[in-house]
Protein backbone atom coordinates (compact mmCIF):
# COMPACT_ATOMS: atom_id res chain seq x y z
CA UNK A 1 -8.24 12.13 -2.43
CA UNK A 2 -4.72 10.66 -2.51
CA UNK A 3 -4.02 7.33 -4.31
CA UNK A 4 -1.15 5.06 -3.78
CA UNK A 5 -0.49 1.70 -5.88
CA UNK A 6 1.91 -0.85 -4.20
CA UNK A 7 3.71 -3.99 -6.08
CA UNK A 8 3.98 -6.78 -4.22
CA UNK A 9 6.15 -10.20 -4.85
CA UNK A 10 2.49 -12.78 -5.00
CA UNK A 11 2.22 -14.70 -2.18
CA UNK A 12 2.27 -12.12 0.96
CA UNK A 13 0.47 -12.91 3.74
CA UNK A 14 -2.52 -10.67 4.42
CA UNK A 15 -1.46 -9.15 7.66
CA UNK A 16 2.14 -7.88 5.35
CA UNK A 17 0.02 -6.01 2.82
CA UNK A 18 -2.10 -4.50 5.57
CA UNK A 19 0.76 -3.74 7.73
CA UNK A 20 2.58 -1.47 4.61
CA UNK A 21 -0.91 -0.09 3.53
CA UNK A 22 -1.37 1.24 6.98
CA UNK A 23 2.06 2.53 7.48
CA UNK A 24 1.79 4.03 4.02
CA UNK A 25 -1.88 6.25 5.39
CA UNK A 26 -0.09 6.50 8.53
CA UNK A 27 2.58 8.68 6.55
CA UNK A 28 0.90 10.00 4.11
CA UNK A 29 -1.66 11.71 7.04
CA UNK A 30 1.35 12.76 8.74
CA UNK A 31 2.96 14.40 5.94
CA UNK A 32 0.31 15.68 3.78
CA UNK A 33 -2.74 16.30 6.26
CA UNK A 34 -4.86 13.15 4.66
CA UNK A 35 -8.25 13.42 6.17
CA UNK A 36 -9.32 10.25 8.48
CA UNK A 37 -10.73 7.65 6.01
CA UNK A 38 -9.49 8.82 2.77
CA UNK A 39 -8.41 5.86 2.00
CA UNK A 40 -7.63 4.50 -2.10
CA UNK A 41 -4.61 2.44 -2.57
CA UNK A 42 -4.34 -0.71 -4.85
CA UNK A 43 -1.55 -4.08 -3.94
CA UNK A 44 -0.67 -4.95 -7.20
CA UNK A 45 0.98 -8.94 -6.81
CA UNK A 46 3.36 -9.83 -9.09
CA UNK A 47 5.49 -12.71 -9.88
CA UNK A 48 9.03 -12.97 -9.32
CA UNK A 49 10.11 -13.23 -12.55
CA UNK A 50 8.48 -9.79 -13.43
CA UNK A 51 10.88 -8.45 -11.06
CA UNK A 52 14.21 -9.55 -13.03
């Protein structure tokens, strides 16, 4: 089962985080033969200032 953790700046809409989470088991199928819902990845949101 492959994991994947994204960090976010907070406030993304919904349909942004879904669009990279898809893109990201899109790839990840593509490039490492992911079965069809193996899905476990975790949007970690984060403030800007965490990002300085």
């Amino acid at each position: 089962m492959p994991f994947a953790r994204v960090s976010l700046l907070k406030g993304k809409p919904p349909g942004y985080r879904k669009a990279i989470l898809d893109s990201l088991y899109q790839a990840m199928r593509e490039s490492f033969a992911v079965p069809e819902d193996d899905r476990f990845m975790i949007v970690e949101e984060y403030e800007k200032s965490n990002f300085d």
